[in-house]
N, C-alpha and C. Protein backbone atom coordinates (compact mmCIF):
# COMPACT_ATOMS: atom_id res chain seq x y z
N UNK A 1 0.85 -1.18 0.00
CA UNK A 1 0.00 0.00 0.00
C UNK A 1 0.90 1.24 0.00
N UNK A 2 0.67 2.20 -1.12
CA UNK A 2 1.36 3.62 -0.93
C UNK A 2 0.97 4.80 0.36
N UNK A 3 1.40 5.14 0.69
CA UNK A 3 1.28 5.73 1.47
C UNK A 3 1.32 7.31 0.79
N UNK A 4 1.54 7.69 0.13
CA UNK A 4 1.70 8.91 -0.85
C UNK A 4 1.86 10.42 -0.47
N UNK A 5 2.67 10.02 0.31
CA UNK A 5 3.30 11.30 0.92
C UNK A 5 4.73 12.03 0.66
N UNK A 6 4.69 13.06 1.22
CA UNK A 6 6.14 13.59 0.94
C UNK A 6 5.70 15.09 1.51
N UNK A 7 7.39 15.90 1.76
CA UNK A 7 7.50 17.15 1.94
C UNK A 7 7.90 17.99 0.54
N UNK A 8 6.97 19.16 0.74
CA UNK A 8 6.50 19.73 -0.61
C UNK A 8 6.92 21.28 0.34
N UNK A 9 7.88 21.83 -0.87
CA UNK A 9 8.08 23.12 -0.76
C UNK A 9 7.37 24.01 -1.86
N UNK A 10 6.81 25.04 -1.45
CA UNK A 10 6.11 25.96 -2.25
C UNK A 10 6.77 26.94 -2.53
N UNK A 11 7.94 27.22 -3.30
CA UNK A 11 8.61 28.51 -3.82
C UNK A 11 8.27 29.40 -4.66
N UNK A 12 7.30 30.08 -4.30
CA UNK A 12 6.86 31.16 -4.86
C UNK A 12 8.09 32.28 -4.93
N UNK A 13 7.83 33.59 -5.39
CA UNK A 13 8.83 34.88 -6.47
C UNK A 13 9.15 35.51 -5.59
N UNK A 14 8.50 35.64 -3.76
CA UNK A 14 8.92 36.00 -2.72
C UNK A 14 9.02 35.56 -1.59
N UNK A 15 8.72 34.39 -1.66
CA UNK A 15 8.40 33.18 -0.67
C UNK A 15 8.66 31.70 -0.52
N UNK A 16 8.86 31.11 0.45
CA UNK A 16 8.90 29.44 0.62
C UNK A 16 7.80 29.36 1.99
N UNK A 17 7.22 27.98 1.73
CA UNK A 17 6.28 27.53 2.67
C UNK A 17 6.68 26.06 2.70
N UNK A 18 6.96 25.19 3.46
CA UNK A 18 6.67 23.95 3.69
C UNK A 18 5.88 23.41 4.10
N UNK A 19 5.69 21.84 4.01
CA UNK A 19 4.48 21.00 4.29
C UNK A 19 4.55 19.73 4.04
N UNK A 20 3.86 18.91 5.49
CA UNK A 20 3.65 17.59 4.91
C UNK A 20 2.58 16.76 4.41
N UNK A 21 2.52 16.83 2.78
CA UNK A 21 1.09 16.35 2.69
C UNK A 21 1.01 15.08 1.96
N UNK A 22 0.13 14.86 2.02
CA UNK A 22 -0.23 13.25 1.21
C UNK A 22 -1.26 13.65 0.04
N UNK A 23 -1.11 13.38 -1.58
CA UNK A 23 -1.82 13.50 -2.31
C UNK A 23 -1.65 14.83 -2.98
N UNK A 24 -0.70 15.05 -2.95
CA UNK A 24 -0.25 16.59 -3.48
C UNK A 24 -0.83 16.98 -4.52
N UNK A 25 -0.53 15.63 -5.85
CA UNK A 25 -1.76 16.03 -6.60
C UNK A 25 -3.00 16.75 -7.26
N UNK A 26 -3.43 16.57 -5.99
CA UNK A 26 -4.46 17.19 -5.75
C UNK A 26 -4.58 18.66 -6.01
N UNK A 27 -3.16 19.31 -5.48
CA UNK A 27 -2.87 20.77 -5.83
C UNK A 27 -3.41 21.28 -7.56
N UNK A 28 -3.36 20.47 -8.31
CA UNK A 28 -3.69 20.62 -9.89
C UNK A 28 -5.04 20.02 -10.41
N UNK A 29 -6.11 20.35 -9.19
CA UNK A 29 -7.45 19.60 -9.32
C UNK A 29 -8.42 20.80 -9.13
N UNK A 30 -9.66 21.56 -9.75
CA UNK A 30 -10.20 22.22 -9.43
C UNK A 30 -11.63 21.55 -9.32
N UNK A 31 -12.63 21.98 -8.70
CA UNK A 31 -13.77 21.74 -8.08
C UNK A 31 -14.60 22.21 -9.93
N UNK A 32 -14.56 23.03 -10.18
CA UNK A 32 -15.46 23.86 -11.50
C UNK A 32 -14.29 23.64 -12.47
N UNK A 33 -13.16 23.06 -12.45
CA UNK A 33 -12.82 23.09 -13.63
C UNK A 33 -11.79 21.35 -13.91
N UNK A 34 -12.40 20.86 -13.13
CA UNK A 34 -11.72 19.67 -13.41
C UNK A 34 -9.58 19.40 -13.16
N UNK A 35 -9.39 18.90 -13.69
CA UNK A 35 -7.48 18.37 -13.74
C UNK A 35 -7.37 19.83 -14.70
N UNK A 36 -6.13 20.50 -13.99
CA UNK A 36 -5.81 22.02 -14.63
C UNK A 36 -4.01 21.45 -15.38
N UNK A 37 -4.02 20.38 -15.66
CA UNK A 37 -2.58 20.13 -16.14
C UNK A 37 -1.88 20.44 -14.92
N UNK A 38 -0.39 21.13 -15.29
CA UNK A 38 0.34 21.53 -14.31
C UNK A 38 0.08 22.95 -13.51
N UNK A 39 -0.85 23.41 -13.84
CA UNK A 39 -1.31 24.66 -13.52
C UNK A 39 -1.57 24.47 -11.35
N UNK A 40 -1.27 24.98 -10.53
CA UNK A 40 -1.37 25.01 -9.35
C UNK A 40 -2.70 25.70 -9.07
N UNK A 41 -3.85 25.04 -8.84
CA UNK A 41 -5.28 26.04 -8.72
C UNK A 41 -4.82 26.06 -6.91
N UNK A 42 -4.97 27.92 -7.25
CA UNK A 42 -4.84 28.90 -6.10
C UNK A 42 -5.58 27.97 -4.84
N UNK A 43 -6.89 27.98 -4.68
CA UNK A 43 -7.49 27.49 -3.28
C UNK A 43 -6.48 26.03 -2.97
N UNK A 44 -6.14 24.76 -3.75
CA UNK A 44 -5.53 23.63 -3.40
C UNK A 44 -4.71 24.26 -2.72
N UNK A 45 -3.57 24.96 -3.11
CA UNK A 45 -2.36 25.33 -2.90
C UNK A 45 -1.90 26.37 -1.56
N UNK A 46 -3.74 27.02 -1.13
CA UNK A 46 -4.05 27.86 0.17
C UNK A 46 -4.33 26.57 1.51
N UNK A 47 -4.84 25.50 0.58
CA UNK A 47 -5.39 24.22 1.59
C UNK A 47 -4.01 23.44 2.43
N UNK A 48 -3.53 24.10 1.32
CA UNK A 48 -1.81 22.58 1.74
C UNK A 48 -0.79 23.69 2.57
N UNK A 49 -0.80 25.08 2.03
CA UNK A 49 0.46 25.93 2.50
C UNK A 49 -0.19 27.50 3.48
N UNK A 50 -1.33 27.65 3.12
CA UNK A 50 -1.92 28.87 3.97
C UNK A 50 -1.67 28.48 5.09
N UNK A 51 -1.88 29.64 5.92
CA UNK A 51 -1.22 29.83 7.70
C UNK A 51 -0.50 29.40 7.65
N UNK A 52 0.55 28.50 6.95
CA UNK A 52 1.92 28.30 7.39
C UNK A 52 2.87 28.98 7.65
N UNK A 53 3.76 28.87 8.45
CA UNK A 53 5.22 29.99 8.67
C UNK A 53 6.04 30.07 6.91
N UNK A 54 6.49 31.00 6.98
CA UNK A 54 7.43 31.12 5.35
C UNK A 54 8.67 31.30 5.81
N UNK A 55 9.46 31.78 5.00
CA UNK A 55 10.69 32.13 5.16
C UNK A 55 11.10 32.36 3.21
N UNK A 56 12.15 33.89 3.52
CA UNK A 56 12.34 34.54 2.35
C UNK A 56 13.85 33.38 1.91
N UNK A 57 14.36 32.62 2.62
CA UNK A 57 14.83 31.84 1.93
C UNK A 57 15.28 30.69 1.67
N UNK A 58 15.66 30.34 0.65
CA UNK A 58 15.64 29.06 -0.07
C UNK A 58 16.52 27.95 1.03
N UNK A 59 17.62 28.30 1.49
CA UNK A 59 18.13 26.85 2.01
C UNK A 59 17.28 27.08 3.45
N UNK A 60 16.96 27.87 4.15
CA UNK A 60 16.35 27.64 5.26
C UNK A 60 15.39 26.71 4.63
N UNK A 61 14.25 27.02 4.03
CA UNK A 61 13.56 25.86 3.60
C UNK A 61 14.03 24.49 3.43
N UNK A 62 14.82 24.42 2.76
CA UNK A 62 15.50 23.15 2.72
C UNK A 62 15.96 22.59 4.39
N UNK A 63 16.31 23.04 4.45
CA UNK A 63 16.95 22.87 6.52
C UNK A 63 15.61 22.58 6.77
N UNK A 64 14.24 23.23 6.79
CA UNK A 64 13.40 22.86 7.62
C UNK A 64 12.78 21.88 6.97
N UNK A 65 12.31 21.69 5.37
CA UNK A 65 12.48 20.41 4.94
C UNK A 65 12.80 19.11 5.47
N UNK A 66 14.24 19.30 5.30
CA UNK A 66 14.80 17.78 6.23
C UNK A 66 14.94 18.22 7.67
N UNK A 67 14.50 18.64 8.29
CA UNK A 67 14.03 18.74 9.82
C UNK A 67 12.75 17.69 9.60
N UNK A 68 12.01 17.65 9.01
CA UNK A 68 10.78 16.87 8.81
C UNK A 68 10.89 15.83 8.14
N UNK A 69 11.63 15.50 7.53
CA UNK A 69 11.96 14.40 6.28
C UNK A 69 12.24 13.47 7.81
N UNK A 70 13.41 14.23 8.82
CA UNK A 70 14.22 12.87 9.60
C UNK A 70 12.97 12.59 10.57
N UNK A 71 11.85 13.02 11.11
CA UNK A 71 11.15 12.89 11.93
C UNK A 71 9.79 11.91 11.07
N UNK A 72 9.64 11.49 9.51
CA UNK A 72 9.03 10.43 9.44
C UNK A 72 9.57 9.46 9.15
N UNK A 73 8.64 8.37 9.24
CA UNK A 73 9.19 6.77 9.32
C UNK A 73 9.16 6.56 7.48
N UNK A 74 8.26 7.25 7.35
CA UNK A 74 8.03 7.04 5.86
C UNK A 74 8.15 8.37 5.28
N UNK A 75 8.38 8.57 3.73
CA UNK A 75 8.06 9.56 3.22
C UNK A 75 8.82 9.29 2.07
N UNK A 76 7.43 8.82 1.09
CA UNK A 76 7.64 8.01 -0.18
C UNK A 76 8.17 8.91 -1.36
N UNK A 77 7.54 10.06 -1.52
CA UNK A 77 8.35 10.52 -2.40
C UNK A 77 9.36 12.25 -1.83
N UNK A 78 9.55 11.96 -0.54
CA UNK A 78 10.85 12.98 -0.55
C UNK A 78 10.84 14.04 -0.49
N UNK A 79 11.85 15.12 -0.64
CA UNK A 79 11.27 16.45 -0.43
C UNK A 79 11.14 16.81 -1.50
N UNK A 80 9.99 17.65 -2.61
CA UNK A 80 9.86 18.18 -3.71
C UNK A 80 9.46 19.85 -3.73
N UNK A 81 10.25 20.38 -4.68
CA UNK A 81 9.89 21.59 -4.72
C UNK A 81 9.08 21.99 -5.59
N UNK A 82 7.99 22.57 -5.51
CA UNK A 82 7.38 22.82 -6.54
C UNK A 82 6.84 24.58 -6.98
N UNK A 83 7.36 25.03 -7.72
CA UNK A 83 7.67 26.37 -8.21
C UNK A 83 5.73 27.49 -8.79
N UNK A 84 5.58 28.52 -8.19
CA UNK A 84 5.32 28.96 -8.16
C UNK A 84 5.21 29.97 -9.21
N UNK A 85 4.42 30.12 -10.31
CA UNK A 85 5.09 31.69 -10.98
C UNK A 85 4.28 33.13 -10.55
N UNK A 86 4.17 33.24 -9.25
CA UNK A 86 3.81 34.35 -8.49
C UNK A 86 3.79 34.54 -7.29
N UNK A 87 3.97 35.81 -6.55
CA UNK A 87 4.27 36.34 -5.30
C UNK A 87 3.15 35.74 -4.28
N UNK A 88 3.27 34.78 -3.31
CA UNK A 88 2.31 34.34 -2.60
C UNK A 88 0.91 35.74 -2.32
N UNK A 89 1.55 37.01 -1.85
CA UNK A 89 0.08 38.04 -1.79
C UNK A 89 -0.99 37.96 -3.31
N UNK A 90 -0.23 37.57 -4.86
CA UNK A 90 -1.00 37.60 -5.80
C UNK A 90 -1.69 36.18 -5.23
N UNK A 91 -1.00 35.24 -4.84
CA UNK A 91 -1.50 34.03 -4.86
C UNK A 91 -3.13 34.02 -3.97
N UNK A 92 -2.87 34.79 -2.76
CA UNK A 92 -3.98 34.60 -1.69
C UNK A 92 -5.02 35.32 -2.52
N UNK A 93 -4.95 36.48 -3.30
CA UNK A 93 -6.13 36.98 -4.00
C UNK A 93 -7.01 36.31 -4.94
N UNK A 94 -5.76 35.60 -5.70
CA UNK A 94 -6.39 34.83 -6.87
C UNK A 94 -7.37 33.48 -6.53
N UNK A 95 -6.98 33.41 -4.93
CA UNK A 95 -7.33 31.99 -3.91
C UNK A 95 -8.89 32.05 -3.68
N UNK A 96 -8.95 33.86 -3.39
CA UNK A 96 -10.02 34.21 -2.59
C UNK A 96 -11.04 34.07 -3.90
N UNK A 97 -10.83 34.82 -4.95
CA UNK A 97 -11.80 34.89 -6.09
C UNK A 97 -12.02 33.42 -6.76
N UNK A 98 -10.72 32.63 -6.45
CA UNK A 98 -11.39 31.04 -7.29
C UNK A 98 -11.78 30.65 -6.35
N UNK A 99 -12.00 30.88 -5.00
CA UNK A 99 -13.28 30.27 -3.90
C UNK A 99 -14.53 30.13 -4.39
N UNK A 100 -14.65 31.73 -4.64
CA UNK A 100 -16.34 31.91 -4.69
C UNK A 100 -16.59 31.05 -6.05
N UNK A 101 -16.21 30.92 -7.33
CA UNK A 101 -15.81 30.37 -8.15
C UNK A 101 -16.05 28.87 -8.12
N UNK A 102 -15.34 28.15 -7.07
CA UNK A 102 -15.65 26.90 -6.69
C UNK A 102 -16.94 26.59 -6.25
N UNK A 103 -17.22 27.87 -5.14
CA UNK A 103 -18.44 27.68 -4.36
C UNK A 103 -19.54 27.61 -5.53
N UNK A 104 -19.51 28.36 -6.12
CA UNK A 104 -20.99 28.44 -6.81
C UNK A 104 -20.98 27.55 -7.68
N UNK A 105 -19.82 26.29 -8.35
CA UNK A 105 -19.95 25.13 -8.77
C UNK A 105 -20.56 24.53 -7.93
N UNK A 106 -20.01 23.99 -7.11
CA UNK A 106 -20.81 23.05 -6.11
C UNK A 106 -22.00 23.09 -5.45
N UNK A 107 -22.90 24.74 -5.66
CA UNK A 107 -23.78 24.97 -5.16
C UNK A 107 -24.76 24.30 -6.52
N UNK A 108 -24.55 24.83 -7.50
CA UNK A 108 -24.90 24.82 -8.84
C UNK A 108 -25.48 23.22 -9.31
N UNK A 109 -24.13 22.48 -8.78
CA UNK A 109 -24.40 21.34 -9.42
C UNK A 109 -24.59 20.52 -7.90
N UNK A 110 -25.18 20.84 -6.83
CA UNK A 110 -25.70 20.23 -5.81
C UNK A 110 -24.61 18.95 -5.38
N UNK A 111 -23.25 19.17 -5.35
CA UNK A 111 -22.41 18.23 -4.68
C UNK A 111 -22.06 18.86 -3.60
N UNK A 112 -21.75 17.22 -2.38
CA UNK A 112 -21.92 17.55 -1.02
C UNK A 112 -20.68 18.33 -0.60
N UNK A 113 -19.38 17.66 -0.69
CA UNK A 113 -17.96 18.30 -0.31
C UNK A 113 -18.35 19.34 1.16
N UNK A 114 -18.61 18.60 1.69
CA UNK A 114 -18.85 20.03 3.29
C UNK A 114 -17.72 20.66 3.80
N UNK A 115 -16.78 19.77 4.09
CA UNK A 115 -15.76 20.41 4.59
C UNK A 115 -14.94 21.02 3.25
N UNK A 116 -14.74 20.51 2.37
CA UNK A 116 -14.34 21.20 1.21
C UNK A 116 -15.12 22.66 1.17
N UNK A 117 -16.35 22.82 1.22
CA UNK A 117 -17.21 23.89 1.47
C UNK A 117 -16.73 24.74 2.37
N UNK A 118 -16.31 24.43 3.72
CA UNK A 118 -16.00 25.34 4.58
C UNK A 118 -14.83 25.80 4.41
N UNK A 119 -13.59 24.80 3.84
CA UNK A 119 -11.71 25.63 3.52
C UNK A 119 -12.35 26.28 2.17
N UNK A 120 -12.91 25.88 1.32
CA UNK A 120 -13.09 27.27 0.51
C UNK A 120 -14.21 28.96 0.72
N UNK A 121 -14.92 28.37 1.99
CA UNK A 121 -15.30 29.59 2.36
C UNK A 121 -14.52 30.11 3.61
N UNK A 122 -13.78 29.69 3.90
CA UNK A 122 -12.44 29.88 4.99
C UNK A 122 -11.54 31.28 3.83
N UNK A 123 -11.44 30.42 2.97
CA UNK A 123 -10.46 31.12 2.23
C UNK A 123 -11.03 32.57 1.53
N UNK A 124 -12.11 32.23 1.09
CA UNK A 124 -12.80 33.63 0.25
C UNK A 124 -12.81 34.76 1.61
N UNK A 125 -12.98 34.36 2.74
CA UNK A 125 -13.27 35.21 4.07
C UNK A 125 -12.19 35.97 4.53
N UNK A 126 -10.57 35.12 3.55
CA UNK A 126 -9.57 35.63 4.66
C UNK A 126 -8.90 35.28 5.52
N UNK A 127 -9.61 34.00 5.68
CA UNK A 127 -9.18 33.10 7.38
C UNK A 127 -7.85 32.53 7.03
N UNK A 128 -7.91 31.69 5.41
CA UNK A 128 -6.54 30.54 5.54
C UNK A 128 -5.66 31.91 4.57
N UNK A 129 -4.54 32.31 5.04
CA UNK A 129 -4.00 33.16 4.40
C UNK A 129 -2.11 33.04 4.45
């Protein structure tokens, strides 16, 4: 059984965020618009790295990276960086407007996603930032 995890750095044009998530994937999945290719849809990417601590640079990330890498038993695919082509503040805006965006898919087409419902009205509000 995979376990499908790993530490994922978010290097955005003024920023790094780390994280340990499972299904990263997922980051390139939109609610109203289906698999976005490699495209990072804003709300995934607020779900996995918002409220997190940052840091303006690159090897600290890495240091705190494997600070976390040595503390699991597992961690199948490793630390990955995955690149950003904008300043996390464009990012949280673009987050907030593909919320409502999401929301009114799911309202639209009557799927349940509740808690999905609430991190994307978390996010349009401001809260995950």
């Amino acid at each position: 059984m995979s376990v499908d995890n790993g530490i994922y750095i978010l290097a955005a044009k003024d920023q790094y965020r780390v994280a340990c998530a499972q299904g990263i994937d997922q980051i390139y999945w939109s609610f109203s618009e289906g698999y976005c290719g490699g495209r990072v849809v804003p709300t995934r990417a607020m779900e996995v790295w918002g409220n997190l601590p940052h840091t303006h640079d690159a090897k600290t990330a890495i240091r705190v990276a494997e600070r976390f890498r040595r503390k699991m038993d597992i961690c199948e695919s490793g630390i990955c960086i995955i690149p950003l082509e904008t300043t996390w503040r464009t990012l949280v805006r673009e987050a907030k407007d593909y919320a409502e965006q999401e929301l009114c898919y799911l309202e639209e087409n009557d799927w349940g996603f509740e808690v999905n419902r609430k991190l994307l009205w978390e996010i349009q509000c401001g809260r995950i930032h």
